[in-house]
Protein backbone atom coordinates (compact mmCIF):
# COMPACT_ATOMS: atom_id res chain seq x y z
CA UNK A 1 0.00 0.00 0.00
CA UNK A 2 1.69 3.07 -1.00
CA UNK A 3 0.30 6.38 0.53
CA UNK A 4 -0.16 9.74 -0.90
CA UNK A 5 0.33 13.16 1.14
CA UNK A 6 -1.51 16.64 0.05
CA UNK A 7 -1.14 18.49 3.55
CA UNK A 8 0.48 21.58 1.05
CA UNK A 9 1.20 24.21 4.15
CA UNK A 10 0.91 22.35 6.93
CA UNK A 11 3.38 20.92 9.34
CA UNK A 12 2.36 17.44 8.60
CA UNK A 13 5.22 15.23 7.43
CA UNK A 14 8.32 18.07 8.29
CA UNK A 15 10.19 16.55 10.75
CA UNK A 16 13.46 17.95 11.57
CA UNK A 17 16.69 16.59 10.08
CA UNK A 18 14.81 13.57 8.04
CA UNK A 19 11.84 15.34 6.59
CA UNK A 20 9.49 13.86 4.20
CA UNK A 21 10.40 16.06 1.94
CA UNK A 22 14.26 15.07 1.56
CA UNK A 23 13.86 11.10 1.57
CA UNK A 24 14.03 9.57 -2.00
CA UNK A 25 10.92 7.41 -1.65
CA UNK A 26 8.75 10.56 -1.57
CA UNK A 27 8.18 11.80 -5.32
CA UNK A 28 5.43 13.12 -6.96
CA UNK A 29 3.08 11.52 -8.71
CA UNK A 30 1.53 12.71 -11.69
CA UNK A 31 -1.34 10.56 -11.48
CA UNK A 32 -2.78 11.58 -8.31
CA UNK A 33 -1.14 14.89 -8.68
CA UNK A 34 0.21 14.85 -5.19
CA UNK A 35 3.51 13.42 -3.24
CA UNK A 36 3.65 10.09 -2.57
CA UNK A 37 5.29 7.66 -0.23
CA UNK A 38 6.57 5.23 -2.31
CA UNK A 39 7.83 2.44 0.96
CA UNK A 40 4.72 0.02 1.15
CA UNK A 41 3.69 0.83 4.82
CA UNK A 42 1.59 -1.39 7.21
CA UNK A 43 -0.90 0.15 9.38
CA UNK A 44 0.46 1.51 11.84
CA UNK A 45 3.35 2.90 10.20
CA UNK A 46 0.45 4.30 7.72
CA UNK A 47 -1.41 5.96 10.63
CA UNK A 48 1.87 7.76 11.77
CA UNK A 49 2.87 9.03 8.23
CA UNK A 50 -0.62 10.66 8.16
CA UNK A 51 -0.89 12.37 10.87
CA UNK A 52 3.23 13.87 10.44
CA UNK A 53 4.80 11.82 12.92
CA UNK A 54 7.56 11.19 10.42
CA UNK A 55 10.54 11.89 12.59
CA UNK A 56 11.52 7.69 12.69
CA UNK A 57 10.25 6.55 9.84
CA UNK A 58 12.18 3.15 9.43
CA UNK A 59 12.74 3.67 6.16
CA UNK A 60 14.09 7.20 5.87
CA UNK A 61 16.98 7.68 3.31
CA UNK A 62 18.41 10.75 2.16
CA UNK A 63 17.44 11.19 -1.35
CA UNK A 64 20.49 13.45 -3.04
CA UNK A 65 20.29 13.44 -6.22
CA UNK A 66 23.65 15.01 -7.22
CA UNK A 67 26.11 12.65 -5.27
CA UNK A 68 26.37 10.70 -8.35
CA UNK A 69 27.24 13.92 -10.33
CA UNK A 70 29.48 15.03 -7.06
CA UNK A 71 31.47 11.92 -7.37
CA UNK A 72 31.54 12.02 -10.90
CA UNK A 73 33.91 15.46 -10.83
């Protein structure tokens, strides 16, 4: 079960250091025209990614996009 997120100016899902926002399974999909959690999260995990609780999400992982190009130069 993959989850979507639409809370667009709220605090929900902007926890310090390993926000939502920074972890590279969140993209946006195109679809659903929203952001989406792409782990597949069980129900409690589920319940705590809705209501922003996102600070130790088990599977957080920085998603930087240019340390390929970084290690490249």
């Amino acid at each position: 079960m993959t989850v979507s997120q639409n809370f667009q100016g709220s605090s929900a899902g902007k926890a310090s250091g390993d926000s939502c926002e920074t972890c590279l399974y969140y993209e946006y999909d195109e679809e659903y025209d929203c952001d989406t959690c792409l782990m597949d999260l069980d129900e409690d995990e589920m319940r705590l990614f809705l209501i922003g609780h996102t600070r130790s999400c088990p599977y957080y992982k920085f998603g930087d996009e240019y340390s390929v190009v970084r290690h490249q130069i």
